[in-house]
Structure formats: structure tokens, C-alpha cells
C-alpha atoms as a PDB file:
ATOM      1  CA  UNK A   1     -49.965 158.863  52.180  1.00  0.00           C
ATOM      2  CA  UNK A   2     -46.489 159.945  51.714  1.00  0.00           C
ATOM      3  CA  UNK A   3     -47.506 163.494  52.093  1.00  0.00           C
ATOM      4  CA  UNK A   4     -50.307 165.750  53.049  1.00  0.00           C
ATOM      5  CA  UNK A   5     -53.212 166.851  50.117  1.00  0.00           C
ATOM      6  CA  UNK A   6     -52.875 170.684  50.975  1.00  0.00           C
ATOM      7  CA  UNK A   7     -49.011 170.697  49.795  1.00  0.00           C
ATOM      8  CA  UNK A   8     -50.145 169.663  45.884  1.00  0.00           C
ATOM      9  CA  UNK A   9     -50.968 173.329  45.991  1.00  0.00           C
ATOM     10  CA  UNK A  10     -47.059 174.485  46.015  1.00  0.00           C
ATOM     11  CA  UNK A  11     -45.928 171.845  43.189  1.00  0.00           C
ATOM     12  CA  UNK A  12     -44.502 173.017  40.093  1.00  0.00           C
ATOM     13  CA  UNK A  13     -46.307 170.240  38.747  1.00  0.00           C
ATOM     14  CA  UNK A  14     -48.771 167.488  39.003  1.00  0.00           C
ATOM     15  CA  UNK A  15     -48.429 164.041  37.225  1.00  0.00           C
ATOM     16  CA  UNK A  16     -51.727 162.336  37.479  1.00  0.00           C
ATOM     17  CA  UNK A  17     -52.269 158.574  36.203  1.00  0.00           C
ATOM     18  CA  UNK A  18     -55.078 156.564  35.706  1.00  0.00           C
ATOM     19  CA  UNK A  19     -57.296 158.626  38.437  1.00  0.00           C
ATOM     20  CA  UNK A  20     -59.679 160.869  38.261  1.00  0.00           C
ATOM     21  CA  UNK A  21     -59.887 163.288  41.269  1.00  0.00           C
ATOM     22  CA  UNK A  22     -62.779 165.188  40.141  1.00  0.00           C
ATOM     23  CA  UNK A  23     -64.917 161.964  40.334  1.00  0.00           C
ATOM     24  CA  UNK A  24     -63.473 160.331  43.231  1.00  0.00           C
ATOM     25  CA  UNK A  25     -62.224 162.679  45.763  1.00  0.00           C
ATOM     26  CA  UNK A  26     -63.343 166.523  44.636  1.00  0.00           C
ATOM     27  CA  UNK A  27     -61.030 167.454  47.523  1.00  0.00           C
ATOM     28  CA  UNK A  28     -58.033 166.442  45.974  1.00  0.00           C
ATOM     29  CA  UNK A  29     -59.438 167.960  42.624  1.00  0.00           C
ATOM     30  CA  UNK A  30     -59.820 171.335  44.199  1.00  0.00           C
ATOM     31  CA  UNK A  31     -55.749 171.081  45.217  1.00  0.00           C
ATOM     32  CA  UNK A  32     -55.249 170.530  42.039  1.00  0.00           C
ATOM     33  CA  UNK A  33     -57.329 173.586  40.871  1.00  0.00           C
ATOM     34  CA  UNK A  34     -54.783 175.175  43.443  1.00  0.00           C
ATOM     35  CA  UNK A  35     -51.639 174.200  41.980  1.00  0.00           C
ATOM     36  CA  UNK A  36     -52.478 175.410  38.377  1.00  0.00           C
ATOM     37  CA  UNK A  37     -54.161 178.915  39.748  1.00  0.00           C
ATOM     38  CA  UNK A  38     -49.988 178.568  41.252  1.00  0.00           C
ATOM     39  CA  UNK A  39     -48.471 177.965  37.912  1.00  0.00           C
ATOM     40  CA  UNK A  40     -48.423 174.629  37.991  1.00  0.00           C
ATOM     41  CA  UNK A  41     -48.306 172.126  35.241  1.00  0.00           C
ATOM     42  CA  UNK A  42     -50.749 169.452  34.631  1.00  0.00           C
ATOM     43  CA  UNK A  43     -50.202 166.043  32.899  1.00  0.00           C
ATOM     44  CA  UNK A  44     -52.957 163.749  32.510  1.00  0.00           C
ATOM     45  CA  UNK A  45     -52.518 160.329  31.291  1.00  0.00           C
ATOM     46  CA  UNK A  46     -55.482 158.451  30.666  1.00  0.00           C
ATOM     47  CA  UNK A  47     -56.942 156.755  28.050  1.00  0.00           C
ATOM     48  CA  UNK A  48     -60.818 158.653  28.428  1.00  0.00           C
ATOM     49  CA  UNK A  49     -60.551 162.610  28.476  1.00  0.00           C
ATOM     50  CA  UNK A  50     -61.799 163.106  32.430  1.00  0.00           C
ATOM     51  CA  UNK A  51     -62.653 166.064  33.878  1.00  0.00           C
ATOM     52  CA  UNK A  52     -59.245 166.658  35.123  1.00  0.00           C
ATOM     53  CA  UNK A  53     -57.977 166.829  31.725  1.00  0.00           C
ATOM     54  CA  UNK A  54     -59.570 169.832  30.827  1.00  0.00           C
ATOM     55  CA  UNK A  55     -57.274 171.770  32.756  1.00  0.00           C
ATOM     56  CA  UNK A  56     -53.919 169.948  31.731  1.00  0.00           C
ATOM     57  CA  UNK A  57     -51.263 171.208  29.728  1.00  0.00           C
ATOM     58  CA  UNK A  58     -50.792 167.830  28.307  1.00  0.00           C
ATOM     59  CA  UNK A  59     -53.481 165.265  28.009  1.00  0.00           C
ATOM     60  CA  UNK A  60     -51.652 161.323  27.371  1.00  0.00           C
ATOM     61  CA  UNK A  61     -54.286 158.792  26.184  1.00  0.00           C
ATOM     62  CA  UNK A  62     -52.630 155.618  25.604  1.00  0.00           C
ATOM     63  CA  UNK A  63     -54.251 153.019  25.229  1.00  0.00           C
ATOM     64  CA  UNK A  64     -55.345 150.490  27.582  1.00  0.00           C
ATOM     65  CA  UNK A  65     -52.936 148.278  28.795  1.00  0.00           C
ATOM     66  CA  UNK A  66     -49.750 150.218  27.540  1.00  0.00           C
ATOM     67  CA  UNK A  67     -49.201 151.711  31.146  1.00  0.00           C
ATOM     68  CA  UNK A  68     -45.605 150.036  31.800  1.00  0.00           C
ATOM     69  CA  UNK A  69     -44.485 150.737  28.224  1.00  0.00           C
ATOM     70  CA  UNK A  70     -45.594 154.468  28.713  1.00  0.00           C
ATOM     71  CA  UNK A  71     -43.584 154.844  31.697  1.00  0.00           C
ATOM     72  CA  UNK A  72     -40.711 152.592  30.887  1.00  0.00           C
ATOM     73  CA  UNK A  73     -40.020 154.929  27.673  1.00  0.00           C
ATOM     74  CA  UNK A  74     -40.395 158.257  29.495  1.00  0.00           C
ATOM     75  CA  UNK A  75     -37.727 157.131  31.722  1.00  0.00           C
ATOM     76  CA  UNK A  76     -36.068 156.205  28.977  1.00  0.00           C
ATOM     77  CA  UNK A  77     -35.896 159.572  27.958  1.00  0.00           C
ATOM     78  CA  UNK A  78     -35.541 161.284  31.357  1.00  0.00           C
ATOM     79  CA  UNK A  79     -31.869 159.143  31.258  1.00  0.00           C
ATOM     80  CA  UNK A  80     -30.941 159.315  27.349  1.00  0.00           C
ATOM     81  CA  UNK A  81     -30.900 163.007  27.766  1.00  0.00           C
ATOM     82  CA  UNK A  82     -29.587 163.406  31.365  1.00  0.00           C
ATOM     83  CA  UNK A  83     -32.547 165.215  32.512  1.00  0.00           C
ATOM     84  CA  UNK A  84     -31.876 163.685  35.711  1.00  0.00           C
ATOM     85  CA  UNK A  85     -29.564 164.919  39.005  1.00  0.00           C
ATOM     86  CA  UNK A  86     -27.098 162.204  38.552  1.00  0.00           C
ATOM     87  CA  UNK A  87     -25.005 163.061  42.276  1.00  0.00           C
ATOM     88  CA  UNK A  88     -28.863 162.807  43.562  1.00  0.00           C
ATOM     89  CA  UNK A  89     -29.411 159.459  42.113  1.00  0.00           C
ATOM     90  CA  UNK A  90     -25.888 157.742  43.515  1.00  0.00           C
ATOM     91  CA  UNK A  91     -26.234 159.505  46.662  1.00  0.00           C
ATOM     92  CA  UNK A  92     -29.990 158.407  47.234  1.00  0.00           C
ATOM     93  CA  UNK A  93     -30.861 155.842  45.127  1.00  0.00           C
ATOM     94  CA  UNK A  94     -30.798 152.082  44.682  1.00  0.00           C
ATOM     95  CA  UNK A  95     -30.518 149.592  41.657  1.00  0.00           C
ATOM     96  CA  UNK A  96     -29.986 152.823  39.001  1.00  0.00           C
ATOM     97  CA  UNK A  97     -28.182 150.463  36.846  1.00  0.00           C
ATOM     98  CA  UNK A  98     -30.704 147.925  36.923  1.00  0.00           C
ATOM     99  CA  UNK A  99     -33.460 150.289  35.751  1.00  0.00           C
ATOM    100  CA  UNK A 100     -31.494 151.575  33.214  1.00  0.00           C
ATOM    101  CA  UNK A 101     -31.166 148.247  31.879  1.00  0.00           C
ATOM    102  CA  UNK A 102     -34.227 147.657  31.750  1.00  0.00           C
ATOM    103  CA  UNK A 103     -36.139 151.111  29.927  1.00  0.00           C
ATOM    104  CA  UNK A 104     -33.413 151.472  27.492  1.00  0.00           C
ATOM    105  CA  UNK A 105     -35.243 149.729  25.344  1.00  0.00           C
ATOM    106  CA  UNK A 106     -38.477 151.023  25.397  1.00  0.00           C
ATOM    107  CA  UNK A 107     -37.470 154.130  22.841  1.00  0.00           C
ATOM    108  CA  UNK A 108     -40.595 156.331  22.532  1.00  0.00           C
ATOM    109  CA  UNK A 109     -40.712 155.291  19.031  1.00  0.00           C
ATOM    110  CA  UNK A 110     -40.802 151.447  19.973  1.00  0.00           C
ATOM    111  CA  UNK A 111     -43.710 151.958  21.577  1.00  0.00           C
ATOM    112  CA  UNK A 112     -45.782 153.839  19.750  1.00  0.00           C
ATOM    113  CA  UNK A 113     -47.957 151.297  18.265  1.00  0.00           C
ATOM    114  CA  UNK A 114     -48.409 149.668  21.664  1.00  0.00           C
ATOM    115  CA  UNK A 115     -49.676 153.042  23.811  1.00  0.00           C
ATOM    116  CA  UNK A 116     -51.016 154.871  21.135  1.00  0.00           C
ATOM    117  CA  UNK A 117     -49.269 157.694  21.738  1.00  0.00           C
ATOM    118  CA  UNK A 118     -46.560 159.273  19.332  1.00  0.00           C
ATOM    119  CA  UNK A 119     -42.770 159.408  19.868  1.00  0.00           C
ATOM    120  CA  UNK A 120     -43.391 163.460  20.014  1.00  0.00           C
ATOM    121  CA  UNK A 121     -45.466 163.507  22.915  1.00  0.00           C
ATOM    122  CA  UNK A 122     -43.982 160.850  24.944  1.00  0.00           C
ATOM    123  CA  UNK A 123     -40.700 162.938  24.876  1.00  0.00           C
ATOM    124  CA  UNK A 124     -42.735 166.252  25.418  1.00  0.00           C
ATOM    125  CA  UNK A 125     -43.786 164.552  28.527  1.00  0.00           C
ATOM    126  CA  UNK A 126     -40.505 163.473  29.751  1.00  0.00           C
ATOM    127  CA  UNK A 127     -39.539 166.743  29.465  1.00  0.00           C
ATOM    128  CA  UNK A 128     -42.018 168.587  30.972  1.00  0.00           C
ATOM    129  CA  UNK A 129     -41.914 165.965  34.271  1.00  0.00           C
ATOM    130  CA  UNK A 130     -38.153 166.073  34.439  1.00  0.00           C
ATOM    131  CA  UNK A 131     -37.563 170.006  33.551  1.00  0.00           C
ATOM    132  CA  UNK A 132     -40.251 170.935  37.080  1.00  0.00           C
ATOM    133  CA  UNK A 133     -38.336 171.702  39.708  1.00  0.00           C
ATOM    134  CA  UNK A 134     -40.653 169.725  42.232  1.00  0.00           C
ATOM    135  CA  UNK A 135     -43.492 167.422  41.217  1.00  0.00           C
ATOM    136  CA  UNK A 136     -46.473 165.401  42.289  1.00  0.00           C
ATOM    137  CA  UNK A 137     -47.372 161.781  41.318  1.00  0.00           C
ATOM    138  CA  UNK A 138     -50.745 160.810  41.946  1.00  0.00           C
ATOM    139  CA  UNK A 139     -52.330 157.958  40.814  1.00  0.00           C
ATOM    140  CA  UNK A 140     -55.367 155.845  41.904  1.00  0.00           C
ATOM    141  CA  UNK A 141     -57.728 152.927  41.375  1.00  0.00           C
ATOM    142  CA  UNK A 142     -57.167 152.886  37.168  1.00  0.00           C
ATOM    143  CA  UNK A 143     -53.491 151.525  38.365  1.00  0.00           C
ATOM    144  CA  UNK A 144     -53.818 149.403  41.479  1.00  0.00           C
ATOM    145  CA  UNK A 145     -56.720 147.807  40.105  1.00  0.00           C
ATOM    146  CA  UNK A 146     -55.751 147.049  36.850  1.00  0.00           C
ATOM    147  CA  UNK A 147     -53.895 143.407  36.356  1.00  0.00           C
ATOM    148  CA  UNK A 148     -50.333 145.191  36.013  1.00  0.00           C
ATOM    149  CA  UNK A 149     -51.337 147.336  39.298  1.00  0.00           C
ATOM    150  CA  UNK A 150     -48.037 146.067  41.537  1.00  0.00           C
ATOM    151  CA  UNK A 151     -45.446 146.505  38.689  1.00  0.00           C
ATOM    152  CA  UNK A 152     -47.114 150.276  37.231  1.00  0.00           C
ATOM    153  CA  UNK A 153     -46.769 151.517  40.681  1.00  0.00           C
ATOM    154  CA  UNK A 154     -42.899 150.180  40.284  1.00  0.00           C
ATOM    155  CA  UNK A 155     -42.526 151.964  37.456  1.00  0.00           C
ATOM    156  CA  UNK A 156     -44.128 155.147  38.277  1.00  0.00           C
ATOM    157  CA  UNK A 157     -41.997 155.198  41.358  1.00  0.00           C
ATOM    158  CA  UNK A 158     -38.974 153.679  40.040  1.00  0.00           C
ATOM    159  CA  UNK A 159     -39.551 156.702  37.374  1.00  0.00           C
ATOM    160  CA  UNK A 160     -39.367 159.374  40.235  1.00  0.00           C
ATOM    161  CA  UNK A 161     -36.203 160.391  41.792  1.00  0.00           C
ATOM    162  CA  UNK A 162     -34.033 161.300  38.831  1.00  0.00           C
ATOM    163  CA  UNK A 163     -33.706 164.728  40.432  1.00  0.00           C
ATOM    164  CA  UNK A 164     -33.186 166.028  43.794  1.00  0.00           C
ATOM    165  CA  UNK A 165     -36.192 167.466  45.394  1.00  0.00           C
ATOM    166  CA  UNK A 166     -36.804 170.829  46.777  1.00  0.00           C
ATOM    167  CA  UNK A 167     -37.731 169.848  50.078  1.00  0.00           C
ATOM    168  CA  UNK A 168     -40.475 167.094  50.063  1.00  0.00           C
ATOM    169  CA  UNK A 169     -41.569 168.204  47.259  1.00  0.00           C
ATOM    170  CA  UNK A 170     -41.248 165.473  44.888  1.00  0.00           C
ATOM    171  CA  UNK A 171     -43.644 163.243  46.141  1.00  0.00           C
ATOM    172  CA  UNK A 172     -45.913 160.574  45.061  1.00  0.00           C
ATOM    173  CA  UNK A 173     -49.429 160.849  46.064  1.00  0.00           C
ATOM    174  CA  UNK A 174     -51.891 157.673  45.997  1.00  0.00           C
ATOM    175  CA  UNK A 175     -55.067 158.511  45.082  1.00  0.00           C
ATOM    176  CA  UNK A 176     -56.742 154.839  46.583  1.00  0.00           C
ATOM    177  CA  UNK A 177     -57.118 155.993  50.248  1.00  0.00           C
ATOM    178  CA  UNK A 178     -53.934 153.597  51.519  1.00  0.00           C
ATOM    179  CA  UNK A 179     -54.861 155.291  54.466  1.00  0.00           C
ATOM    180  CA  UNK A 180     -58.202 153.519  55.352  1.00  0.00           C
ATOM    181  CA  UNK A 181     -57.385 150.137  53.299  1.00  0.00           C
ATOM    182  CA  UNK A 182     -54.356 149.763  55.360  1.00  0.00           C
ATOM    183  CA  UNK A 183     -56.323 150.448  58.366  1.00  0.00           C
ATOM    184  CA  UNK A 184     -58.639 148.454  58.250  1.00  0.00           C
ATOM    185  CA  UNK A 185     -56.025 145.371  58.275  1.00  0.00           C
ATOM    186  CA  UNK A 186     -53.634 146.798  60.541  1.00  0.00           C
ATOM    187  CA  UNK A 187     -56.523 147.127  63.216  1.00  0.00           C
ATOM    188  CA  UNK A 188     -58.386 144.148  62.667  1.00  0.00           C
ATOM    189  CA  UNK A 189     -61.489 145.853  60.892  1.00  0.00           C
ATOM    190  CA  UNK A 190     -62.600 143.153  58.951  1.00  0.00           C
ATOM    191  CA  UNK A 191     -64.108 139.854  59.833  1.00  0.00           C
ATOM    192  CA  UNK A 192     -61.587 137.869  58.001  1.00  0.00           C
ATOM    193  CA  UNK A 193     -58.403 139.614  59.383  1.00  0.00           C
ATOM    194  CA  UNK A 194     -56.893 139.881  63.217  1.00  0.00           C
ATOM    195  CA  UNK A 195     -54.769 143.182  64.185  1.00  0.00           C
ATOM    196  CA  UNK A 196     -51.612 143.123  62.424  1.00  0.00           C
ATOM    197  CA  UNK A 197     -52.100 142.214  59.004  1.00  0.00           C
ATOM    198  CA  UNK A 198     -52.475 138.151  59.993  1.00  0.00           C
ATOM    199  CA  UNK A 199     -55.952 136.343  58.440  1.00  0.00           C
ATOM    200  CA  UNK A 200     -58.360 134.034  59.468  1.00  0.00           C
ATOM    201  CA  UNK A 201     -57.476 131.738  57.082  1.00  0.00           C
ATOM    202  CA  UNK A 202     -54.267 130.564  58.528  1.00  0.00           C
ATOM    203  CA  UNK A 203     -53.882 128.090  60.900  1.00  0.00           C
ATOM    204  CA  UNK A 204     -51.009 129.538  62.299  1.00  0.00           C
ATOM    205  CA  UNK A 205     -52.789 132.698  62.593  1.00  0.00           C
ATOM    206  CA  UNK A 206     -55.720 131.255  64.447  1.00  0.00           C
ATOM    207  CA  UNK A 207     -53.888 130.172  67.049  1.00  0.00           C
ATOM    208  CA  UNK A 208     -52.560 132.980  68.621  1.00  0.00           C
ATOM    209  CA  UNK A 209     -56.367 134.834  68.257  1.00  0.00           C
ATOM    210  CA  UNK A 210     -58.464 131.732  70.236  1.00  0.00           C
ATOM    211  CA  UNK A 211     -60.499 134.603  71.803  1.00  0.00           C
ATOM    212  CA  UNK A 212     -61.672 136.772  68.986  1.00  0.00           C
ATOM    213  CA  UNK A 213     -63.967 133.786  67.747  1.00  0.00           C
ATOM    214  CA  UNK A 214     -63.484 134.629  63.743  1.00  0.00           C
ATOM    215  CA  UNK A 215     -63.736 132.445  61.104  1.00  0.00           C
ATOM    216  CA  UNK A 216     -63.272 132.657  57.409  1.00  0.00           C
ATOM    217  CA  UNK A 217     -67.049 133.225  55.314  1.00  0.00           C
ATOM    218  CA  UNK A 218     -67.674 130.032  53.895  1.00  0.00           C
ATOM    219  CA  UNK A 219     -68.189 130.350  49.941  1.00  0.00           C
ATOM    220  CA  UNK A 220     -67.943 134.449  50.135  1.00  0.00           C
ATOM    221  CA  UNK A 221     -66.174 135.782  47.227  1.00  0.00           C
ATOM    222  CA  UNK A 222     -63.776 139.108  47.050  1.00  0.00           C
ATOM    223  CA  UNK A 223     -64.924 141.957  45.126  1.00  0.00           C
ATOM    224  CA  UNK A 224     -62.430 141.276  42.748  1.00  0.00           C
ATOM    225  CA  UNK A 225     -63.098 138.230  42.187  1.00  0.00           C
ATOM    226  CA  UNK A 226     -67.290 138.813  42.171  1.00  0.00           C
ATOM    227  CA  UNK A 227     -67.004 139.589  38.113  1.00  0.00           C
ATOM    228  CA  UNK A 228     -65.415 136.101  37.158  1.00  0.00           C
ATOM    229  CA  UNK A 229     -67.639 134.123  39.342  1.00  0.00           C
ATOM    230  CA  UNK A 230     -71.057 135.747  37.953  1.00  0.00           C
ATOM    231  CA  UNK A 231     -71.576 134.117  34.860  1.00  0.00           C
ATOM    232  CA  UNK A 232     -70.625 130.347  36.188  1.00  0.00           C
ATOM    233  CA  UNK A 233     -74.137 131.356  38.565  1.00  0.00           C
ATOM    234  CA  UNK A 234     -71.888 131.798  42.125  1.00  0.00           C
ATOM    235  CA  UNK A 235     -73.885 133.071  44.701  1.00  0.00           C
END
């Protein structure tokens, strides 16, 4: 994680997407409990109304599938009406331009009909995020499991550092336990994998493990891919 759980009690706010801390780590749901007892704001996007949204100031439910065009037109936002610390972002940041290019066409009311979720509140949002003086992003297994996971984590932190921080405050916060995922690789953990992020599965691999004796599971399928193979009768 990019920063520890207790500091989501001093943010000013806390933008939480597709997770839901109060069902998957109570912990983290109690921190932020913390940071609203503190005056925090709360955003919530998320197409079902989860437990965590019945403590947020604003509640976004878009609709499945519309998280890039959400994010893409509150950015677009944050930068149409320089809500953003512009000597922060040349000073600290890479590929502004770029991104720029790329939202300013996602206008909150070009994408309406795609999230769901009116021009009004996208903007409300915007400006809520990008008037806090230090802010939270977490997000969790609704984004890096969902078929757009790698490029909605791009845009959520592509999204972030319009402003300079107050201290490490402005932070994003994964909710999916990167912590014991990435462990398990790094140290060798699981049957198919050596230390050091290499696999069973390559040759090249293999060859510099002789002694660890591991072999890829003939037949086994992923959990991701367990869904797709049930109906064709895949054991």
C-alpha cells in the first residue's frame, strides 16, 4: 500500500470506488467511520447503495461499465475549471498534456447516458474531490476485477495529482490487499511461481530453479477463468 490505513483518519476526504470496506475489510471501514467523525467528506461511487454509502455526502451510481467515462469526465472538469495546482502538476507530473487530450472530451453531459449519472452530479463531484485540501482514493476488487481493471486504475490515478498535497496526504489506497497478492509471487508462495515474480511455465524460468522440483498443474484452471470454463463441463 502506498500508505498506512490509520492515516485515512486525518483526510479531508475519502474517494471510494467500486469497494466496499464494510464487507470486505471492517477495519478499513472503521477508518473511514474515523475520517467523517473528523469532518471528512465521503464519496461513494458504486452502482449498488453499500453500506458505506450510508454515510457519504455523495452517493455516484453509474452504471456498470461506465467507470472510465465517469472518471475521464470528472477530470475533465477538475482541468476546464482549473481546480487543479497547475506549478504542482509541471513540477511533479508527467504526460499532463497527454491526459488532457484525452478527457476533454468526455464533457459530463456526453456521458450522461453512458454512466447514468447527470451532468449536475458529475461536476458536484469534481468539485468536491478537487476543492479537499488532502484526499484518499481507495478502491478495490469492483475495479481490478472488472475487464477495464488495468486502465480504471489509470484513470483513477492519472485523475489524482491535480493539486499539491499536504504532506502525504493525497494518497491512493488499494483496497485488494496488494500487499499479500504481491507476496505471494515475490516469495515464491505458490506452486506455479519461483521467488521473484518468474513462473513455472517458462522454460527459461525453469532453468535457473532445477532444485525446487515445480511444475505447472496440468489442466488446472485460474479463478478467473473457472466461470467461462463451467458450462463447456471443465473439470
Amino acid at each position: 500500500m502506498s500508505n498506512a490505513i490509520t492515516e485515512i483518519d486525518n483526510t479531508d476526504l475519502v474517494f471510494i470506488f467500486g469497494y466496499n470496506p464494510a464487507d470486505s475489510h471492517p477495519i478499513v471501514a472503521n477508518h473511514v467511520i474515523n475520517a467523517k467523525r473528523n469532518g471528512a467528506k465521503i464519496i461513494v461511487c458504486d452502482p449498488r447503495k453499500i453500506e458505506t454509502a450510508r454515510i457519504a455526502d455523495m452517493h455516484i451510481a453509474l452504471k456498470n461499465g461506465s467507470n472510465i467515462a465517469l472518471l475521464n469526465a470528472i477530470g475533465q472538469v477538475i482541468i476546464e475549471e482549473d481546480l487543479y495546482d497547475k506549478s504542482f502538476v509541471a513540477s511533479r507530473s508527467e504526460g499532463f498534456d497527454e491526459y488532457r487530450k484525452i478527457v476533454e472530451g468526455y464533457t459530463p453531459e456526453s456521458v450522461e447516458t453512458i454512466t447514468g449519472v447527470s451532468a449536475q452530479e458529475i461536476r458536484a463531484c469534481a468539485r468536491m474531490y478537487a476543492g479537499a485540501k488532502s484526499a484518499a482514493i481507495l478502491w478495490g476488487m469492483g475495479v481490478t476485477q472488472f475487464y477495464q481493471g488495468v486502465e480504471t486504475v489509470r484513470s483513477l490515478t492519472s485523475g489524482d495529482p491535480h493539486r499539491q498535497p499536504r504532506q502525504a496526504e493525497r494518497r491512493r489506497q488499494p483496497g485488494a490487499r496488494p500487499e499479500q497478492r504481491a507476496g505471494r509471487l515475490r516469495y515464491g508462495a505458490l506452486p506455479d511461481t519461483y521467488p521473484g515474480y518468474q513462473y513455472v511455465k517458462f522454460p527459461e524460468h525453469r532453468e535457473v530453479r532445477p532444485g525446487l522440483g515445480r511444475r505447472e498443474p496440468a489442466g488446472a484452471y485460474r479463478l478467473s477463468h473457472q466461470r467461462a470454463a463451467a458450462p463447456r463441463g471443465a473439470r
